[in-house]
C-alpha atoms as a PDB file:
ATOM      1  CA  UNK A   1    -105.770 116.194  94.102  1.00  0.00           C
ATOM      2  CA  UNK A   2    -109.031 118.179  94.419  1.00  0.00           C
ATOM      3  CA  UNK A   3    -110.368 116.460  97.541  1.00  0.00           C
ATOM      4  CA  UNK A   4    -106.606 116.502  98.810  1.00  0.00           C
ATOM      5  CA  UNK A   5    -106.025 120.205  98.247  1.00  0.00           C
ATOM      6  CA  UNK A   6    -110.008 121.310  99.785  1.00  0.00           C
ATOM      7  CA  UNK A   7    -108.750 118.908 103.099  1.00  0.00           C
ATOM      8  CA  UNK A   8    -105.040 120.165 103.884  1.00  0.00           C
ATOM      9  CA  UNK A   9    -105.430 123.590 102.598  1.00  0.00           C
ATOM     10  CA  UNK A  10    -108.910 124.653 103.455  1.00  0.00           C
ATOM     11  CA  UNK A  11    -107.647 126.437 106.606  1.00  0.00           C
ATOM     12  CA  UNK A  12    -105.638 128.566 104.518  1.00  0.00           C
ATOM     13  CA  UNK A  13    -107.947 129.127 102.043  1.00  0.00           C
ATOM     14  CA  UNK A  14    -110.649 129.920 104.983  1.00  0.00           C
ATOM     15  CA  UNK A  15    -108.224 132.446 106.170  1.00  0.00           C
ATOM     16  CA  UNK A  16    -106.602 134.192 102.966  1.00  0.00           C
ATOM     17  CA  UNK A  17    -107.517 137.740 102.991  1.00  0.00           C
ATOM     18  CA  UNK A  18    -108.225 137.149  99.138  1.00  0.00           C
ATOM     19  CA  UNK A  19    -109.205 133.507  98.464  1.00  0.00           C
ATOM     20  CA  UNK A  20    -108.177 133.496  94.957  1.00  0.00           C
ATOM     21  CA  UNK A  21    -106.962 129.787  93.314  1.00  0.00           C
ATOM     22  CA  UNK A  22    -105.128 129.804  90.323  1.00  0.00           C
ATOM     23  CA  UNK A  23    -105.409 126.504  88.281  1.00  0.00           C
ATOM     24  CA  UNK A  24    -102.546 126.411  85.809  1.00  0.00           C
ATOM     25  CA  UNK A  25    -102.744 125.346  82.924  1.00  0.00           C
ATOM     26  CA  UNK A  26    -105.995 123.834  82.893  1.00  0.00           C
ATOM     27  CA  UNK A  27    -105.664 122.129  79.455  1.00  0.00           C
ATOM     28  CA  UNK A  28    -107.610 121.882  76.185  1.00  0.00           C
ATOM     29  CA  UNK A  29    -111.155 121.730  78.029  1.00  0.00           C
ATOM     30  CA  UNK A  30    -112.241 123.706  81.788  1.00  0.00           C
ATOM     31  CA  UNK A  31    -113.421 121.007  83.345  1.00  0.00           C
ATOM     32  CA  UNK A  32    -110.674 120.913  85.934  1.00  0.00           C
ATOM     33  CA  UNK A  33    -111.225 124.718  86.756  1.00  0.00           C
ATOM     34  CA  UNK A  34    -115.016 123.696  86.942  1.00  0.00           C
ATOM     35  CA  UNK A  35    -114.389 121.072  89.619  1.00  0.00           C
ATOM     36  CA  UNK A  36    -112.082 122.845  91.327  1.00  0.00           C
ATOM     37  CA  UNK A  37    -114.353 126.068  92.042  1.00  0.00           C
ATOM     38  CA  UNK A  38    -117.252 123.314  92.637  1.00  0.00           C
ATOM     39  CA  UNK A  39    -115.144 121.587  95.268  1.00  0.00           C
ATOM     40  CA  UNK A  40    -113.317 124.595  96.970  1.00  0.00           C
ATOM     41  CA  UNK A  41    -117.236 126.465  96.863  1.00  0.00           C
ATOM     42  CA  UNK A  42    -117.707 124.007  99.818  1.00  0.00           C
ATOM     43  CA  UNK A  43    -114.975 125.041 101.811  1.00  0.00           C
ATOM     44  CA  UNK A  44    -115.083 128.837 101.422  1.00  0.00           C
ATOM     45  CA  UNK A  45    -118.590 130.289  99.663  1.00  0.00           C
ATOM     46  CA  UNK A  46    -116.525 133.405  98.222  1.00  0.00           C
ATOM     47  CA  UNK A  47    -113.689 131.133  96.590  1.00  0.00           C
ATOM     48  CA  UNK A  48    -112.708 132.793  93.236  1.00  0.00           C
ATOM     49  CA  UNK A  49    -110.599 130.382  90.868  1.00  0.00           C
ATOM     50  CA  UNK A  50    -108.848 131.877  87.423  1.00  0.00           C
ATOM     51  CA  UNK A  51    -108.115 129.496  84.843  1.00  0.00           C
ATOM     52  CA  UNK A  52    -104.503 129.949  83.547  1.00  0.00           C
ATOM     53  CA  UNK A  53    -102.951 129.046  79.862  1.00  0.00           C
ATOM     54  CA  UNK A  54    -100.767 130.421  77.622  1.00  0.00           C
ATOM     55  CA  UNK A  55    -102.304 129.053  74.345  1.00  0.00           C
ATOM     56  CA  UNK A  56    -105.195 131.586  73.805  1.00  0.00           C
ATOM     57  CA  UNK A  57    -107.168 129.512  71.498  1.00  0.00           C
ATOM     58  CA  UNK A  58    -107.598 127.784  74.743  1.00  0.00           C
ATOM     59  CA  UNK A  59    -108.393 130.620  76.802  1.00  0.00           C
ATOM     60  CA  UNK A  60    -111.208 131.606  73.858  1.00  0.00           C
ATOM     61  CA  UNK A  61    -112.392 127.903  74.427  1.00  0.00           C
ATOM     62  CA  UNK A  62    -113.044 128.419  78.078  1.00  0.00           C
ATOM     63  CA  UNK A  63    -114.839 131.470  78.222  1.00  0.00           C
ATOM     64  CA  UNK A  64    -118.084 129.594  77.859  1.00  0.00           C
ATOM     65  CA  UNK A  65    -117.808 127.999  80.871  1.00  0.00           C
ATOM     66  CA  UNK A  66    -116.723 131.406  82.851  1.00  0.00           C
ATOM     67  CA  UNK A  67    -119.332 132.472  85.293  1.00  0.00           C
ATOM     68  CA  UNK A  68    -116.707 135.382  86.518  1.00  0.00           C
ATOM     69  CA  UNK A  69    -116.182 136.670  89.518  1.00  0.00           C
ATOM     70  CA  UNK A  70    -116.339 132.889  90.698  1.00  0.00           C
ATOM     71  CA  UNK A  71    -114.464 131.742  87.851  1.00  0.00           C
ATOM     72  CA  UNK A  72    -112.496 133.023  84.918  1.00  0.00           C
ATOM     73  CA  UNK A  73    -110.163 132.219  82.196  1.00  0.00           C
ATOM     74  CA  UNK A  74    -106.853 133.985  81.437  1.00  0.00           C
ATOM     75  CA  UNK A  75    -103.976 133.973  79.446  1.00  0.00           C
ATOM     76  CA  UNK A  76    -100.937 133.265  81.248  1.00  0.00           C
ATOM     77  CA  UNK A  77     -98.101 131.743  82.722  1.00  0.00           C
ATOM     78  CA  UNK A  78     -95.981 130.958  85.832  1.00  0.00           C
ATOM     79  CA  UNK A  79     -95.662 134.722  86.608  1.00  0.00           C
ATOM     80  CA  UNK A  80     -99.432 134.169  87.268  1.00  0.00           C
ATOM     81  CA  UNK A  81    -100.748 137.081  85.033  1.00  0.00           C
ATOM     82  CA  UNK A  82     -99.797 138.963  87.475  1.00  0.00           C
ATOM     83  CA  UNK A  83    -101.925 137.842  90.244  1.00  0.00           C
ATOM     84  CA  UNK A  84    -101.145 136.917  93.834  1.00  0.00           C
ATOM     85  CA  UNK A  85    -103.389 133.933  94.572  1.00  0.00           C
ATOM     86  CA  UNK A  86    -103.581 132.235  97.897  1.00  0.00           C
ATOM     87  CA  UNK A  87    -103.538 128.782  96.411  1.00  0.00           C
ATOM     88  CA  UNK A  88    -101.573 127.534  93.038  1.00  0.00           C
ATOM     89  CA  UNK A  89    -102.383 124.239  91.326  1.00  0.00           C
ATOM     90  CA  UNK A  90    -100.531 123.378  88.812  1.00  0.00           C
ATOM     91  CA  UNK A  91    -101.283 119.650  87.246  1.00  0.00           C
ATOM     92  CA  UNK A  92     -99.548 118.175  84.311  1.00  0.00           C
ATOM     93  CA  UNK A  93     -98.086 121.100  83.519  1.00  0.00           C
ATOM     94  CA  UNK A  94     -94.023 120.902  83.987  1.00  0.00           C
ATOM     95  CA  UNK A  95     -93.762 116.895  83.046  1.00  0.00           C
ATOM     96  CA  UNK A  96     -92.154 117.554  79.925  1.00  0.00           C
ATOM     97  CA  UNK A  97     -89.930 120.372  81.138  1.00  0.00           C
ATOM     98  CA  UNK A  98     -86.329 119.536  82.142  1.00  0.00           C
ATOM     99  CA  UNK A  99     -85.250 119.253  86.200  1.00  0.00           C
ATOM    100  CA  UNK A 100     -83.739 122.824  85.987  1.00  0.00           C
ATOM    101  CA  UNK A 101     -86.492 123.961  84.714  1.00  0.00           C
ATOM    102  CA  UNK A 102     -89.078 123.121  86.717  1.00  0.00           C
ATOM    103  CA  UNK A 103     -87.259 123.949  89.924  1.00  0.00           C
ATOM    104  CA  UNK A 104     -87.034 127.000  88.241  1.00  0.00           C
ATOM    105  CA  UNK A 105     -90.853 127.610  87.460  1.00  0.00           C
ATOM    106  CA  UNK A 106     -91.398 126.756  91.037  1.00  0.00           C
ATOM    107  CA  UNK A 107     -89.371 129.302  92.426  1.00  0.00           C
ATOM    108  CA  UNK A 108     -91.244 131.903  89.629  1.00  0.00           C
ATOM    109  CA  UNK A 109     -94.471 130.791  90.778  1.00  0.00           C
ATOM    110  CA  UNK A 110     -93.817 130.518  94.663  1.00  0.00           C
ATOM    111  CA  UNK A 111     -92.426 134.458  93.699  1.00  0.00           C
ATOM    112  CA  UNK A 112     -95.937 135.679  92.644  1.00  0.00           C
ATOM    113  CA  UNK A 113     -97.802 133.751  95.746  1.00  0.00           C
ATOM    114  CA  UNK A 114     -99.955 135.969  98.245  1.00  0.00           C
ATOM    115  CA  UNK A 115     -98.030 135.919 101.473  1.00  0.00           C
ATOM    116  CA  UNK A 116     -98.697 133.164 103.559  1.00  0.00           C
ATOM    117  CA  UNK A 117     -99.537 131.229  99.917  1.00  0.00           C
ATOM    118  CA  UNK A 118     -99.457 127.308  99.009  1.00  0.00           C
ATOM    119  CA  UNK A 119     -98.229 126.143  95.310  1.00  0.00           C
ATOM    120  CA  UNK A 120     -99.489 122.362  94.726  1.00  0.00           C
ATOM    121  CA  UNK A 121     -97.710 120.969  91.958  1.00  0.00           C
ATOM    122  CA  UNK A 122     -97.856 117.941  90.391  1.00  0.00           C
ATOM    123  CA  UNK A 123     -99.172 115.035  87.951  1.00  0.00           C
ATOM    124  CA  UNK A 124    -101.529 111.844  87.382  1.00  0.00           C
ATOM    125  CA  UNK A 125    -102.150 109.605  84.582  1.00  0.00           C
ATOM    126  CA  UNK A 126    -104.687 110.199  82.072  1.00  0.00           C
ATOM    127  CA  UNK A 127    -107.289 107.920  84.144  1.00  0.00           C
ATOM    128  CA  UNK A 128    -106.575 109.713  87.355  1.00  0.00           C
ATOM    129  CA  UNK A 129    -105.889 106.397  88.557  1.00  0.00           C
ATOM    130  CA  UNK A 130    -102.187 107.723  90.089  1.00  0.00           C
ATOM    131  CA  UNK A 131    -101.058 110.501  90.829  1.00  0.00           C
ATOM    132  CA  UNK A 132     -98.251 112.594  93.047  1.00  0.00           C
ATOM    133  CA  UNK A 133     -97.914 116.060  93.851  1.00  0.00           C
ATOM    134  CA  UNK A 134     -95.499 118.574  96.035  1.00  0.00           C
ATOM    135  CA  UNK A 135     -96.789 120.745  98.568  1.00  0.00           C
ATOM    136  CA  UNK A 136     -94.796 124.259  98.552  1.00  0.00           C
ATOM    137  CA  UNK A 137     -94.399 127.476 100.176  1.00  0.00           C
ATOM    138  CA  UNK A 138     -92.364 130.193 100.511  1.00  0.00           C
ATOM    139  CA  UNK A 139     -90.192 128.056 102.266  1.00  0.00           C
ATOM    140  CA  UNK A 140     -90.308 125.446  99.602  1.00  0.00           C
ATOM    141  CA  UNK A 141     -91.363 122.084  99.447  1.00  0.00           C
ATOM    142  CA  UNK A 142     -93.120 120.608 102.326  1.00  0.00           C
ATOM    143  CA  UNK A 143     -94.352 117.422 101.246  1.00  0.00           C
ATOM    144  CA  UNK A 144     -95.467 114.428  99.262  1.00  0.00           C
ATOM    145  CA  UNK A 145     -98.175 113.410  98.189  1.00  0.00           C
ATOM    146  CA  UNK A 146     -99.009 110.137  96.238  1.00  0.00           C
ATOM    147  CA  UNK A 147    -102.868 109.081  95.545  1.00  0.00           C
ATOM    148  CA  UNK A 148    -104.002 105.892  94.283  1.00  0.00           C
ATOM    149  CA  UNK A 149    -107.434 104.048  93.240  1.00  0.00           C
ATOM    150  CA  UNK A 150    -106.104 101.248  95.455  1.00  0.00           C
ATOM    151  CA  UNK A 151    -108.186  98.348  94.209  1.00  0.00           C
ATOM    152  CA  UNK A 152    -106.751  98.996  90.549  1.00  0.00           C
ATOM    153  CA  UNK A 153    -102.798  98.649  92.427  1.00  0.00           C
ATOM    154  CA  UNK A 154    -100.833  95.999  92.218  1.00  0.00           C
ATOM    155  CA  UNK A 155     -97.982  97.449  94.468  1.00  0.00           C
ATOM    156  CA  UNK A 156     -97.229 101.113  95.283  1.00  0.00           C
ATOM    157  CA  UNK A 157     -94.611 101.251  93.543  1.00  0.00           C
ATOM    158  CA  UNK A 158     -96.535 101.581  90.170  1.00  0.00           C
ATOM    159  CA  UNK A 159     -96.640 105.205  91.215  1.00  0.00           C
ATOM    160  CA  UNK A 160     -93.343 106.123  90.218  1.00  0.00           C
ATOM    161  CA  UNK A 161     -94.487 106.716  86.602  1.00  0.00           C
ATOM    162  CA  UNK A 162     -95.926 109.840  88.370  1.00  0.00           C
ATOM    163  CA  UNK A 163     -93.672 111.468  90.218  1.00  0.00           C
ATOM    164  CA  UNK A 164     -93.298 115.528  89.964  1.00  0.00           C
ATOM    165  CA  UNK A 165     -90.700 116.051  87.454  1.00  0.00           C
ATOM    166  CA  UNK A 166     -88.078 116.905  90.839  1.00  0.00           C
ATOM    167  CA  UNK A 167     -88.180 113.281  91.314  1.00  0.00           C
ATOM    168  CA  UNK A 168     -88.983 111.262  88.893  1.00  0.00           C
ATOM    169  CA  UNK A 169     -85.597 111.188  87.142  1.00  0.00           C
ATOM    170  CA  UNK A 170     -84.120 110.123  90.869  1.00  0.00           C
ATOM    171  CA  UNK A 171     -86.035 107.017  91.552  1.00  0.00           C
ATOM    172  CA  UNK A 172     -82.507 105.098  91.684  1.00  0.00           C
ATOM    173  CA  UNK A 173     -80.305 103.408  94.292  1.00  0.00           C
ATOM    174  CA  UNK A 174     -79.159 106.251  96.433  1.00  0.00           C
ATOM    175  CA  UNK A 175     -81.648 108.410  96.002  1.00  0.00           C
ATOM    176  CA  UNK A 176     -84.432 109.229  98.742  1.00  0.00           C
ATOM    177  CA  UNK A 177     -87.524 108.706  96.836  1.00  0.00           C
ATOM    178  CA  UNK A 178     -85.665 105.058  95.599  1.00  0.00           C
ATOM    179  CA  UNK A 179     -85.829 103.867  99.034  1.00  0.00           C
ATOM    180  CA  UNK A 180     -89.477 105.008  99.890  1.00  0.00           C
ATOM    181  CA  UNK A 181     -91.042 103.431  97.471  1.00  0.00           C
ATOM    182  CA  UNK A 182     -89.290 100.148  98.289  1.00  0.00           C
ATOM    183  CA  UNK A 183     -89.906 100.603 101.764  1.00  0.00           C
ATOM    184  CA  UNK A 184     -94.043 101.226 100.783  1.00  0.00           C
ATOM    185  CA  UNK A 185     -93.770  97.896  98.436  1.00  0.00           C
ATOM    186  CA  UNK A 186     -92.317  96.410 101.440  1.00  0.00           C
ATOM    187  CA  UNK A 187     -94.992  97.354 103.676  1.00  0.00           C
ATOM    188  CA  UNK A 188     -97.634  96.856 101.059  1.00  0.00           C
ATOM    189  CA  UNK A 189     -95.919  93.173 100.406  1.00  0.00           C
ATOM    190  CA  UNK A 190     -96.567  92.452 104.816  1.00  0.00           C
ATOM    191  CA  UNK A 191     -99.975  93.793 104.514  1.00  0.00           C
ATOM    192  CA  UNK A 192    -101.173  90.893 102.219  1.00  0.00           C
ATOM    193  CA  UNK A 193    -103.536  88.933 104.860  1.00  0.00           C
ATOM    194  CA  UNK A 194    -105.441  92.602 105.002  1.00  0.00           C
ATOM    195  CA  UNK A 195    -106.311  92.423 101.368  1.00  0.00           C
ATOM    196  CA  UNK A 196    -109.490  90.147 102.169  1.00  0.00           C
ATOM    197  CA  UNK A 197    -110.537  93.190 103.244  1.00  0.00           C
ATOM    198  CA  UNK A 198    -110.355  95.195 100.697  1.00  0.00           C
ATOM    199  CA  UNK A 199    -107.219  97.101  98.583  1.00  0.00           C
ATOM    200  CA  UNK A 200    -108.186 100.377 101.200  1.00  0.00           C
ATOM    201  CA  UNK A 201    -107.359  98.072 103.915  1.00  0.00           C
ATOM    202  CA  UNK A 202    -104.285  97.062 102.665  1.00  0.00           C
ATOM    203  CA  UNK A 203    -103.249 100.755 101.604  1.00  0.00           C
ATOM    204  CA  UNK A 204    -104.202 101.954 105.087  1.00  0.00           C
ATOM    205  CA  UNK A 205    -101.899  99.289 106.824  1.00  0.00           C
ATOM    206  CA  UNK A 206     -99.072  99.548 104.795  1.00  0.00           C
ATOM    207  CA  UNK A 207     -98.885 103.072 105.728  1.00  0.00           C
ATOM    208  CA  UNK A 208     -99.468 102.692 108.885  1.00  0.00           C
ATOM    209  CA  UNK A 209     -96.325 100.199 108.808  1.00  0.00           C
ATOM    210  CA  UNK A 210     -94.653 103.313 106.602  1.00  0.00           C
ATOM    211  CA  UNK A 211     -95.185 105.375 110.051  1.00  0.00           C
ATOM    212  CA  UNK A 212     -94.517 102.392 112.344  1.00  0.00           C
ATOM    213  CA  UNK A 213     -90.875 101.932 110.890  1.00  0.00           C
ATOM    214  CA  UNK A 214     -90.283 105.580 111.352  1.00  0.00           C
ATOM    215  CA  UNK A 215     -91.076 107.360 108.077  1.00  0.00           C
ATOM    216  CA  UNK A 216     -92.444 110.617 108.307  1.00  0.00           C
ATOM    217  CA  UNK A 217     -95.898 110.107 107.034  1.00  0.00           C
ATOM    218  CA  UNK A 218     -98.997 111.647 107.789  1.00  0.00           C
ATOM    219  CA  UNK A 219    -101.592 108.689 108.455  1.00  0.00           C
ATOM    220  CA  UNK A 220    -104.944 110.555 108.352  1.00  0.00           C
ATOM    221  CA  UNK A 221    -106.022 110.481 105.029  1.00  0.00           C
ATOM    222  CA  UNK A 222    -104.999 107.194 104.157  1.00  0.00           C
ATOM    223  CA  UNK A 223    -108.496 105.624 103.913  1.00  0.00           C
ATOM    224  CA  UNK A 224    -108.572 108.233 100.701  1.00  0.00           C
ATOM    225  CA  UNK A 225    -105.751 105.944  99.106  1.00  0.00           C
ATOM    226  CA  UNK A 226    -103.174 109.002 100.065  1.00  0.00           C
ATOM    227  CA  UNK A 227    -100.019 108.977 102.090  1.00  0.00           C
ATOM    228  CA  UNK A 228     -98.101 112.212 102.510  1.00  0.00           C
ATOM    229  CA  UNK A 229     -94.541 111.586 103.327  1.00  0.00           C
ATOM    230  CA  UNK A 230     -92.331 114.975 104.467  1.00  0.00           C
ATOM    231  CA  UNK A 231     -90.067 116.303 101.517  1.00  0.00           C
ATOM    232  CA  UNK A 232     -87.052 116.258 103.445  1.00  0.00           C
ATOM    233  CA  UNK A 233     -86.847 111.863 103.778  1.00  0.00           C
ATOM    234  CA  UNK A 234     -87.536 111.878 100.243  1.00  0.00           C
ATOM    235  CA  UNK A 235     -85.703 114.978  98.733  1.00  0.00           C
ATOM    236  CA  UNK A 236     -83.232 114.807  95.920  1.00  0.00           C
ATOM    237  CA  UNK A 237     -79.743 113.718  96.972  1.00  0.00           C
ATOM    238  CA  UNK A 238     -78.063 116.672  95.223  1.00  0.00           C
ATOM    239  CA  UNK A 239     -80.617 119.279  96.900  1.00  0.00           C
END
């Protein structure tokens, strides 16, 4: 998600008047605040990222690894402490919340964005082995996003264990997101006789059948075992 968010947003984050990242609920440990001021250092020098929870034992734990102004460790919660960052991550963090209220913590946090502001939000498995995330803005959600170590897949459609909370309950007949995946098993399933090249092979041509058969996928970072598809082919039939 790191790599992900330093490639599609680092425009924005180049331009933000303020380029301050929140990373929400960070967890037990910092490390993924760590990485994530390591990794966005490359793509703007002056990058600040705060470190977000609500437990404050946590927040105590961090504060060894603070090296403020480039990062620091709060307490808080989708209201963002207050704060108007450019960029919001926010991983593992509404999964056990219901549907109503998640789409209700994104609207909070998309509320207390810096104009112009981006909220990634989504979730991966313990390994980091899959993942998926939504791209917002003040709009609301733009995208997609599902990420893969590609040689440990046996189809894509293994990722709907993590699906953002928005869709993971609607990966059933008649739903949008039902129908991608099938359609990325089915183009994972005709890009067999690539696999003795490699899994990344295989991932890269399936999407690329994903775009040829007219989904709206963006084909450039495939070769990272992504494929961003555009929120409205896969959006939740009731909204």
């Amino acid at each position: 998600m790191d790599n992900w968010l330093a490639a599609r947003l680092g425009p924005l984050l180049r331009s933000a008047a303020d380029p301050l990242v929140v990373d929400l609920g960070y967890g037990a440990t910092p490390v993924t605040a760590v990485e994530l001021v390591d990794r966005l250092g490359r793509v703007r020098a002056d990058v600040r990222v705060l470190g977000l929870e609500i437990d404050p034992e946590r927040v105590a734990a961090a504060q060894p690894a603070a090296d403020p102004p480039r990062l620091e460790f709060a307490r808080g919660g989708f209201e963002l402490a207050g704060r108007r960052p450019a960029i919001v991550r926010a991983a593992n963090v509404l999964r056990q919340y219901s549907e109503s209220d998640a789409l209700a913590a994104w609207r909070t946090m998309l509320d207390h964005l810096a104009p112009g502001g981006a909220l990634v939000e989504g979730t991966c498995d313990e390994l980091g082995r899959l993942g998926g995330w939504v791209l917002l803005d003040s709009a609301g959600p733009q995208s997609l996003t599902l990420a893969a170590r590609v040689d440990a897949l046996e189809r894509p459609g293994e990722l709907a264990e993590r699906l953002p909370k928005a869709l993971i309950h609607r990966n059933v007949p008649g739903e949008r997101i039902w129908e991608f995946l099938r359609a990325f098993d089915a183009a994972w399933a005709a890009a067999a006789a690539v696999s003795s090249f490699g899994a990344r092979q295989r991932w890269v041509a399936a999407v690329e059948k994903l775009a040829a058969d007219g989904w709206p996928v963006r084909t450039d970072r495939a070769r990272h075992g992504e494929v961003t598809v555009a929120w409205p082919a896969v959006t939740p039939e009731s909204g």
